[in-house]
C-alpha atoms as a PDB file:
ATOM      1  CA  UNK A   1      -4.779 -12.824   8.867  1.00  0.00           C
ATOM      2  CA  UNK A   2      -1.503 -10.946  10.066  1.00  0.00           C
ATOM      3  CA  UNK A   3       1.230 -12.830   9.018  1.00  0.00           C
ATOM      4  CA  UNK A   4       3.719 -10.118  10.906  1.00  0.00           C
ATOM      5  CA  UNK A   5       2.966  -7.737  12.755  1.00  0.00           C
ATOM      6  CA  UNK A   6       5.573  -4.916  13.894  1.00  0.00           C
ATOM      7  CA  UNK A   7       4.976  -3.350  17.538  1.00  0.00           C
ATOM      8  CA  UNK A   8       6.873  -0.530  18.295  1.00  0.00           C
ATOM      9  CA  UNK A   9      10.026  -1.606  16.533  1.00  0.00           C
ATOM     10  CA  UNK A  10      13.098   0.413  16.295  1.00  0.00           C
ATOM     11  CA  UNK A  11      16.403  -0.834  14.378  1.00  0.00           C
ATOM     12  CA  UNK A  12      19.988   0.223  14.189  1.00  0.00           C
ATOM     13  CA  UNK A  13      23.242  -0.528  14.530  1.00  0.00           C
ATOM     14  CA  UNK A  14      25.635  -0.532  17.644  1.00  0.00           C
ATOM     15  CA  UNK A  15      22.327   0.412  19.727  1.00  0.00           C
ATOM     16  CA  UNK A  16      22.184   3.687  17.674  1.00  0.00           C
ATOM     17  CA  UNK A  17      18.600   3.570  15.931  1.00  0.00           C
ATOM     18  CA  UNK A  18      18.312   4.443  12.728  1.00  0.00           C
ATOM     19  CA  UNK A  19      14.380   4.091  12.637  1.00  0.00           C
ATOM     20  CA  UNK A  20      12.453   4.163  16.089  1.00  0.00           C
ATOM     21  CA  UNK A  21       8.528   3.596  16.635  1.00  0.00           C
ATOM     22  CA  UNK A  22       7.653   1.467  13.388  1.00  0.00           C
ATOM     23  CA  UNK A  23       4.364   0.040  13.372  1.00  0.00           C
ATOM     24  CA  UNK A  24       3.092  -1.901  10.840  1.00  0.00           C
ATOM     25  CA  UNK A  25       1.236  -5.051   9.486  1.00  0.00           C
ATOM     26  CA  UNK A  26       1.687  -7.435   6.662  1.00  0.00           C
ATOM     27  CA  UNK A  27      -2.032  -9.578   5.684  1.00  0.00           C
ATOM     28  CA  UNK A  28      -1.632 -12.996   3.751  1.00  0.00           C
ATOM     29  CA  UNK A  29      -2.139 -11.791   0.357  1.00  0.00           C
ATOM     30  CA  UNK A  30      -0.270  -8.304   0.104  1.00  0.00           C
ATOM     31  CA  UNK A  31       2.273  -6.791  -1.716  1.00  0.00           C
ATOM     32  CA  UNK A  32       4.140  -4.597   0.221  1.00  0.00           C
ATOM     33  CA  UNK A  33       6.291  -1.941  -0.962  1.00  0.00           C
ATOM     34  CA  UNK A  34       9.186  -0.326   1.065  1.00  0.00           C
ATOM     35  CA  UNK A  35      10.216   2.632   0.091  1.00  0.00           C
ATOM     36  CA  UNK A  36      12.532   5.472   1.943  1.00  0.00           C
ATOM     37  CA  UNK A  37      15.432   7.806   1.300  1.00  0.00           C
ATOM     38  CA  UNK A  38      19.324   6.948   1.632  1.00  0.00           C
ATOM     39  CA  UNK A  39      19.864   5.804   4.789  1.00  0.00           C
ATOM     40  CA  UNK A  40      16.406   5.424   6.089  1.00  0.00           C
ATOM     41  CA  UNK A  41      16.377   1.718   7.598  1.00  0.00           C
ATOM     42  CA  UNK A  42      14.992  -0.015   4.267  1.00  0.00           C
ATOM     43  CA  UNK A  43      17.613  -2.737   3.571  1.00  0.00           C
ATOM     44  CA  UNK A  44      18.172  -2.865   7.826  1.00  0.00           C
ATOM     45  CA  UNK A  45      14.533  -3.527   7.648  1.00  0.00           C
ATOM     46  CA  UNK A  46      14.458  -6.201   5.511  1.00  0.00           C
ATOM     47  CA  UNK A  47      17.095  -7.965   7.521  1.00  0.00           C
ATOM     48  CA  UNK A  48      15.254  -7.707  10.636  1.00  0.00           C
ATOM     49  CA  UNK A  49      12.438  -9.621   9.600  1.00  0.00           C
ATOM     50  CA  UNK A  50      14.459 -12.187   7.621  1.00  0.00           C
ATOM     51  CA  UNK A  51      16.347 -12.644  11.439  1.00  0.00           C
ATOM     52  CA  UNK A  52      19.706 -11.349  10.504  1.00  0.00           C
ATOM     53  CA  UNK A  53      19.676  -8.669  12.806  1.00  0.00           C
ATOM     54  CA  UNK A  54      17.586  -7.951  16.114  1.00  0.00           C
ATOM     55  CA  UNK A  55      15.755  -5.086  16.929  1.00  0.00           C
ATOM     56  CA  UNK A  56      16.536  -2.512  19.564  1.00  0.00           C
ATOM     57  CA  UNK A  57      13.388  -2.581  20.792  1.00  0.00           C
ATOM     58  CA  UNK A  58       9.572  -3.506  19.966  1.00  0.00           C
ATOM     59  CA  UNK A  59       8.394  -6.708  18.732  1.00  0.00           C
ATOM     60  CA  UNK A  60       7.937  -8.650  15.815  1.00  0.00           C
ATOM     61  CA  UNK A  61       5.461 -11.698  15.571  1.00  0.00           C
ATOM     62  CA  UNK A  62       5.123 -14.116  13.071  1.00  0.00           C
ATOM     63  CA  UNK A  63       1.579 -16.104  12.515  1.00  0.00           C
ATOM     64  CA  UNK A  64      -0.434 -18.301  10.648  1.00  0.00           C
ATOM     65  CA  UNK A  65       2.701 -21.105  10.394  1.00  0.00           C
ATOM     66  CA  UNK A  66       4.923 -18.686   9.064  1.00  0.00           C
ATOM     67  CA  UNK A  67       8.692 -18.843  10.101  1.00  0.00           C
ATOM     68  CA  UNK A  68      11.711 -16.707   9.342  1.00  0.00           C
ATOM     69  CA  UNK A  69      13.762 -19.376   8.174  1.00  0.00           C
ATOM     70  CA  UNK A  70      11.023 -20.096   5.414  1.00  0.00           C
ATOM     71  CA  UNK A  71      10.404 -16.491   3.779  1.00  0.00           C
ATOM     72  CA  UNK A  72      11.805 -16.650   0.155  1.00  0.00           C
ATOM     73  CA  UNK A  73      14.330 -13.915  -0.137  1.00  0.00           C
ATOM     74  CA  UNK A  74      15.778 -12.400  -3.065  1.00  0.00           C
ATOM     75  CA  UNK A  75      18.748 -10.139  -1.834  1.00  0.00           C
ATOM     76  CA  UNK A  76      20.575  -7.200  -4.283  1.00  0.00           C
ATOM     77  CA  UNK A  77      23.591  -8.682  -5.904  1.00  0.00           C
ATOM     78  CA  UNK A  78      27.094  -8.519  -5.578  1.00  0.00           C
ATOM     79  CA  UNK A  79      30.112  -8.682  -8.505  1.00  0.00           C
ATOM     80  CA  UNK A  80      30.647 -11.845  -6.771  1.00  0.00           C
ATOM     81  CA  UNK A  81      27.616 -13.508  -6.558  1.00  0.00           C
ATOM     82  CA  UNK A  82      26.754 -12.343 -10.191  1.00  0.00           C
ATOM     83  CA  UNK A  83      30.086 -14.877 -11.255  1.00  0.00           C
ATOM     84  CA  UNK A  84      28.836 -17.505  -9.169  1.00  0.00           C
ATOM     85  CA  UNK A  85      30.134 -20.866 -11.056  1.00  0.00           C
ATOM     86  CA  UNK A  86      27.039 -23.153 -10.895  1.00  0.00           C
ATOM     87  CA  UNK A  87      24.280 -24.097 -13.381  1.00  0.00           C
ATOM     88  CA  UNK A  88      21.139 -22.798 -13.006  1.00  0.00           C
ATOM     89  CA  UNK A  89      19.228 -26.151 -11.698  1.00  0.00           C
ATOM     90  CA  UNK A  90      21.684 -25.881  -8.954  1.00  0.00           C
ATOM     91  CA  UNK A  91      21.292 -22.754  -8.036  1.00  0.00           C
ATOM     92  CA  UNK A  92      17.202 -22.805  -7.876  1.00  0.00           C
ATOM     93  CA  UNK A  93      17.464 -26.334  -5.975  1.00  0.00           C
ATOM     94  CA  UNK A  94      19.507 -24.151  -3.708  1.00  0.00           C
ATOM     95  CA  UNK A  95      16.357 -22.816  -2.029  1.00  0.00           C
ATOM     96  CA  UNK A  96      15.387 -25.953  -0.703  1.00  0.00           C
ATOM     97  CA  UNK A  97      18.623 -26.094   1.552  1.00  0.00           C
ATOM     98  CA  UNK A  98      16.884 -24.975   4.442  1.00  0.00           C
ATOM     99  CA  UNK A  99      13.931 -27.350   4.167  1.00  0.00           C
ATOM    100  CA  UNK A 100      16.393 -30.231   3.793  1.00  0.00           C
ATOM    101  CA  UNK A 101      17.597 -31.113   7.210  1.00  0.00           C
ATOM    102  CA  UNK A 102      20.186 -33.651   7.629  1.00  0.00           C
ATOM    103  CA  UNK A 103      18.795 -35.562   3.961  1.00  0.00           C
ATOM    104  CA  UNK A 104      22.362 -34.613   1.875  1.00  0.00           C
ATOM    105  CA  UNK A 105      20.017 -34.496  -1.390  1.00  0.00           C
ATOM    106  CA  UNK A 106      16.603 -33.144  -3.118  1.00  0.00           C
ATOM    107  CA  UNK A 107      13.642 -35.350  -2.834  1.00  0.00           C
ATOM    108  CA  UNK A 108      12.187 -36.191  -6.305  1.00  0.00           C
ATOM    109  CA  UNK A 109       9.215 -33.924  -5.010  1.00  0.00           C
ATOM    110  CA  UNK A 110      11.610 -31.059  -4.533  1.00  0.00           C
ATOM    111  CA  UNK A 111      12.790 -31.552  -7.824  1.00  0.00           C
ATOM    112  CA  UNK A 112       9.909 -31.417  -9.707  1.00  0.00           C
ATOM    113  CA  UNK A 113       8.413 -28.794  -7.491  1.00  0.00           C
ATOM    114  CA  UNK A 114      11.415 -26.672  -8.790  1.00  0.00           C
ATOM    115  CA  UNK A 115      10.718 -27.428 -12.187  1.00  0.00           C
ATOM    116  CA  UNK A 116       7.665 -26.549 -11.800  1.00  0.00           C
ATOM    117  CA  UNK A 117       8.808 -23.388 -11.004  1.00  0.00           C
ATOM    118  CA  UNK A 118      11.427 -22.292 -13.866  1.00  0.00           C
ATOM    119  CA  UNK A 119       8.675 -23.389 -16.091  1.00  0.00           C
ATOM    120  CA  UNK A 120       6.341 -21.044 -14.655  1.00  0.00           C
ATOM    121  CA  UNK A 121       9.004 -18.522 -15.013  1.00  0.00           C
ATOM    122  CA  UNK A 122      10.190 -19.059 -17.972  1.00  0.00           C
ATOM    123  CA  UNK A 123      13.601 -20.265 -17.269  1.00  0.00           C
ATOM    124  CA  UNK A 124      13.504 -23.984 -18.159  1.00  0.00           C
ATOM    125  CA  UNK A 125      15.590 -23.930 -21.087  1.00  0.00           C
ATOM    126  CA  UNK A 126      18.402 -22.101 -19.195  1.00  0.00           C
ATOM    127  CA  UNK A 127      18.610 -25.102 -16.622  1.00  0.00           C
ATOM    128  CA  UNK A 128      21.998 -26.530 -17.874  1.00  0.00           C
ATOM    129  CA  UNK A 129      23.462 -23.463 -18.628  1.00  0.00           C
ATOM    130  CA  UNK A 130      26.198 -21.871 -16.241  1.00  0.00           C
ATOM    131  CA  UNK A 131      24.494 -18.827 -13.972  1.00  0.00           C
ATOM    132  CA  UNK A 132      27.125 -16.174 -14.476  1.00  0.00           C
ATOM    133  CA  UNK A 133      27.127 -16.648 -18.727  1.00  0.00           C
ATOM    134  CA  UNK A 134      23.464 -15.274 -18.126  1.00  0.00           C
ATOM    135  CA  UNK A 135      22.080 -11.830 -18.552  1.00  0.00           C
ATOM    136  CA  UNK A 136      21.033  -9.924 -15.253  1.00  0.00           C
ATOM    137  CA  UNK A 137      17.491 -10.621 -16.231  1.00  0.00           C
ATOM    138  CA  UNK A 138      17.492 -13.677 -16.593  1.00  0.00           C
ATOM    139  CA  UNK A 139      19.872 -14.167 -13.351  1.00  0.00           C
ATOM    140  CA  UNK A 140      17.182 -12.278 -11.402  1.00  0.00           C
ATOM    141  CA  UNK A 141      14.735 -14.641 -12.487  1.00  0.00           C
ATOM    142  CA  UNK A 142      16.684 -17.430 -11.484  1.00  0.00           C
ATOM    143  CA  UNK A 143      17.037 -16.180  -8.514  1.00  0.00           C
ATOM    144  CA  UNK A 144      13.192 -15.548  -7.900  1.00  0.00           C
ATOM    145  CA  UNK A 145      12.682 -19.244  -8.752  1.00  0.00           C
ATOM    146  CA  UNK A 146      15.016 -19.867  -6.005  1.00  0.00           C
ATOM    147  CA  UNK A 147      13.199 -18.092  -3.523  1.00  0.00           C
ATOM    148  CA  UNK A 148       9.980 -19.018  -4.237  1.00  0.00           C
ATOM    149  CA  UNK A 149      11.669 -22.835  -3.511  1.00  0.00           C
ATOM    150  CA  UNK A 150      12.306 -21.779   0.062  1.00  0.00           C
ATOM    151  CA  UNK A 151       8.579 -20.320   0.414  1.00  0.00           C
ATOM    152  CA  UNK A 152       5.152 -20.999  -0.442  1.00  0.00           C
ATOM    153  CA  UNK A 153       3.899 -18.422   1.603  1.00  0.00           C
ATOM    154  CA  UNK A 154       6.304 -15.215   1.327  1.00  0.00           C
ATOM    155  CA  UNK A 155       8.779 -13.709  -0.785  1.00  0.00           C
ATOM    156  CA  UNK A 156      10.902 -10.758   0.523  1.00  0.00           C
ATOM    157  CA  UNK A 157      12.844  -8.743  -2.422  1.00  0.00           C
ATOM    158  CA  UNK A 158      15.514  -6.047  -2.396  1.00  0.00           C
ATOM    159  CA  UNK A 159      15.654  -3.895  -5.490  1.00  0.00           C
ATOM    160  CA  UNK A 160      15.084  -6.805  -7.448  1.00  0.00           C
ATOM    161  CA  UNK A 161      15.191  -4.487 -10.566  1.00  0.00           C
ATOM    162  CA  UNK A 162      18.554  -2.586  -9.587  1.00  0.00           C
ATOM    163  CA  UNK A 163      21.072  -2.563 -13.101  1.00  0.00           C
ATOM    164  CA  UNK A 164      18.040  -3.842 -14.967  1.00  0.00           C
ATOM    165  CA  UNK A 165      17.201  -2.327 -18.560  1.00  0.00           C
ATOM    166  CA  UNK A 166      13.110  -0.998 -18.547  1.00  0.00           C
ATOM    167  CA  UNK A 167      12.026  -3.651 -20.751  1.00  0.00           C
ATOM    168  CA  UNK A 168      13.187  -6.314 -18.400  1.00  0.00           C
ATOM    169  CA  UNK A 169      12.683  -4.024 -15.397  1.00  0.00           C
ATOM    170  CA  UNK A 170       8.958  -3.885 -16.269  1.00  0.00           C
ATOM    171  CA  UNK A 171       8.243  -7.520 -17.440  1.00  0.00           C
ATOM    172  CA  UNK A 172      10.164  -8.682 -13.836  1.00  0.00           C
ATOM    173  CA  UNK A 173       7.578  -6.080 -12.085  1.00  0.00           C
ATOM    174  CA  UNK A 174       4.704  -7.999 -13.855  1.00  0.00           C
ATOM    175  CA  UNK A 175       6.293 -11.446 -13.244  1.00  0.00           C
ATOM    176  CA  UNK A 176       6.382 -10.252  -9.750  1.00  0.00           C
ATOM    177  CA  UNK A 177       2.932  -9.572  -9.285  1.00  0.00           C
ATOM    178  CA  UNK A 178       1.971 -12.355 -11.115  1.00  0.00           C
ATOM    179  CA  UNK A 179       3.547 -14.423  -8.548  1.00  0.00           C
ATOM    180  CA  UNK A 180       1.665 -11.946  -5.883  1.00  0.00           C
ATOM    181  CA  UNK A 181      -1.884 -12.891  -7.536  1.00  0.00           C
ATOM    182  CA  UNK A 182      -0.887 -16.437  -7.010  1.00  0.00           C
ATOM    183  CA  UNK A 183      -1.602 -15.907  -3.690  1.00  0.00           C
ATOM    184  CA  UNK A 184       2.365 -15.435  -2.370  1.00  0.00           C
ATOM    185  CA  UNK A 185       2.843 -12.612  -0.444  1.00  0.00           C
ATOM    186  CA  UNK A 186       5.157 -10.213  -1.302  1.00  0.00           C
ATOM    187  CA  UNK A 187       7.326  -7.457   0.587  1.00  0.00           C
ATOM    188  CA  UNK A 188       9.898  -5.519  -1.696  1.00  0.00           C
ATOM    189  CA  UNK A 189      12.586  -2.649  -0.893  1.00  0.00           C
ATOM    190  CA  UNK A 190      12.190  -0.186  -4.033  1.00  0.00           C
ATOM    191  CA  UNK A 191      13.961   2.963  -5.397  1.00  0.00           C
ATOM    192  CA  UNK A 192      11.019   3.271  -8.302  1.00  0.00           C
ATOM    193  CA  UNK A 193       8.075   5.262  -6.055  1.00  0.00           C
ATOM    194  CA  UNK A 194       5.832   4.902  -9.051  1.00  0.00           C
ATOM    195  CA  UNK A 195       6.195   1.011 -10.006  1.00  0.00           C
ATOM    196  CA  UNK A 196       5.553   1.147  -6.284  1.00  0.00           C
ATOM    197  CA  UNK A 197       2.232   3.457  -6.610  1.00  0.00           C
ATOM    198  CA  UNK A 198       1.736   0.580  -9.617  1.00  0.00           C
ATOM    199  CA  UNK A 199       1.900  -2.775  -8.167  1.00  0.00           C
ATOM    200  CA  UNK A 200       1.818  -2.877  -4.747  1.00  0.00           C
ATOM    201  CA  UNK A 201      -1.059  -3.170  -2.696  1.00  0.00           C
ATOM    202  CA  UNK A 202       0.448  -1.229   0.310  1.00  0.00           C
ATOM    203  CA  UNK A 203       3.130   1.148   0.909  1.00  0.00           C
ATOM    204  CA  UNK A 204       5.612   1.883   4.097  1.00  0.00           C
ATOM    205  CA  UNK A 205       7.807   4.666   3.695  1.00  0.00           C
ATOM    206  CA  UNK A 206      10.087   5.018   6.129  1.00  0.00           C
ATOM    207  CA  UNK A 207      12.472   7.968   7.662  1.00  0.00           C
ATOM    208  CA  UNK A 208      13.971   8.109  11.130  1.00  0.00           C
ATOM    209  CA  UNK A 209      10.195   8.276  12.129  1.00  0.00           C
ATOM    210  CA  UNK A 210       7.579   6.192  10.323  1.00  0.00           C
ATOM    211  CA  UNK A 211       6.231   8.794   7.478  1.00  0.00           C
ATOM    212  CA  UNK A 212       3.347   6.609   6.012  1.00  0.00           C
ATOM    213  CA  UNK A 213       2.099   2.871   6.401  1.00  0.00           C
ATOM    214  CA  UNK A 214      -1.085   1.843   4.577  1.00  0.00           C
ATOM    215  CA  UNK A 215      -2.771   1.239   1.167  1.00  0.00           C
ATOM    216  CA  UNK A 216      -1.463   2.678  -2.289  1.00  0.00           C
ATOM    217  CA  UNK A 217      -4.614   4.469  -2.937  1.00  0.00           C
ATOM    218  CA  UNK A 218      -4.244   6.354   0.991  1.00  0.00           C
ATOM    219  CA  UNK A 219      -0.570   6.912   0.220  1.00  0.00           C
ATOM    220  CA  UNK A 220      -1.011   8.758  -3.746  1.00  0.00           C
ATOM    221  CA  UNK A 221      -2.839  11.593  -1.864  1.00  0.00           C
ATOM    222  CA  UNK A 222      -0.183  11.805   1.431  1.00  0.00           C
ATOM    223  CA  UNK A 223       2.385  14.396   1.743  1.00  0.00           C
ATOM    224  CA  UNK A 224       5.282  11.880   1.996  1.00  0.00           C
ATOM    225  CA  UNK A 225       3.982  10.646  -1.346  1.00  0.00           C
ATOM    226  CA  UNK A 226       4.003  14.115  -2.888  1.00  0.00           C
ATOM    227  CA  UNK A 227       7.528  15.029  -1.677  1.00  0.00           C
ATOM    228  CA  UNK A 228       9.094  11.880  -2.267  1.00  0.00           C
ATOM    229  CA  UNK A 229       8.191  11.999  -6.526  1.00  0.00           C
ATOM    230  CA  UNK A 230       9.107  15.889  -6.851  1.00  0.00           C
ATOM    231  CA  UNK A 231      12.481  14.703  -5.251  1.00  0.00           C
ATOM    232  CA  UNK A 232      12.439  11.833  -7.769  1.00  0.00           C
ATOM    233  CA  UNK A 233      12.010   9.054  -5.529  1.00  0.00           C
ATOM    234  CA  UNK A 234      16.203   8.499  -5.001  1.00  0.00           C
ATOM    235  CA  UNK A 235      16.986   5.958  -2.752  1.00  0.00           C
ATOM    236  CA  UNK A 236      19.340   2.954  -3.096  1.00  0.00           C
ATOM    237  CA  UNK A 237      19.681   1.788   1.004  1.00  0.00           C
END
């Protein structure tokens, strides 16, 4: 089942579009990739369908129970945010904010639930140690656990390898996916076409016009694939 599906969208700022005529679905289970030159609507994109920004025109429909408010989301991090003064419990808890209401504290379920999660990600010896004394792996993984406290259903990631070293890079891909096969459904921005090609089970690339939605096995033997690796795949939006 569709759990969003994109009519006709087109996004921009100041009612200048940026990307017009996007069309695309995302099916409980996959692992979409975005990926898309400087400037081509990627992080605008993500935005939209987290409700930060509206669209210019088209449609976007959530099903299946899914809400905006309760898609994990893993943004691309600032100086700031990297020297955030808190200690790693408090910042994975910190995904359950949304789900709390008016309640001014975490139910024992949500606390557990949480643990649950840095054990599964390895991060459960880090959770009384301050979040900025930690490497940028192990920061991104703390930040993973606290999306996947917001959402049981969908996790939405921006360059969640950006600054990362390849060893870590690759062992957060496979964490990633991990998490995918678990059943979570996953929609990533990111600059690497070929962990991309790897991974993911579908690919949008997007331009001013949609250049390519649809499986990873379609998209290795499309043009926009082709052009996009002999440029080197370079695109940080």
């Amino acid at each position: 089942m569709a759990l969003i599906n994109v009519k006709g969208v087109s996004l921009g700022y100041e009612g200048k579009s940026i990307v017009s005529d996007l069309n695309f679905i995302v099916e409980k289970g996959d692992y979409l990739c975005i990926v898309g030159e400087n400037g081509s609507g990627k992080s605008t994109l993500m935005k939209t369908l987290l409700g930060q920004k509206k669209v210019l025109s088209g449609k976007i429909e959530f099903s299946d129970g899914l809400k905006q408010n309760e898609i994990g989301y893993l943004p691309q991090q600032t100086e700031v945010q990297k020297d955030f003064p808190a200690s790693v419990k408090e910042v994975v808890l910190s995904g359950f904010l949304n789900s709390c209401g008016l309640r001014p504290f975490y139910s024992k379920q949500q606390k557990t639930r949480a643990y649950e999660i840095m054990e599964k990600l390895g991060i459960t010896d880090l959770s009384k140690k301050c979040y900025r004394e930690l490497s940028g792996g192990q920061q991104q993984r703390v930040l993973l656990a606290r999306a996947l406290c917001a959402s049981k259903k969908m996790l939405v990631l921006d360059e969640p390898v950006a600054g990362l070293d390849p060893v870590v890079t690759k062992n957060l891909y496979r964490l990633i996916s991990d998490i995918n096969q678990s059943g979570i459904t996953v929609i990533m921005v990111s600059h690497d076409i070929h962990a991309a090609i790897e991974f993911a089970s579908h690919i949008l690339h997007i331009g001013n016009k949609p250049l390519f939605f649809g499986t990873k096995e379609d998209y290795k033997n499309s043009d926009g694939c082709h052009c996009f690796i002999c440029d080197g795949g370079h695109d940080h939006d």
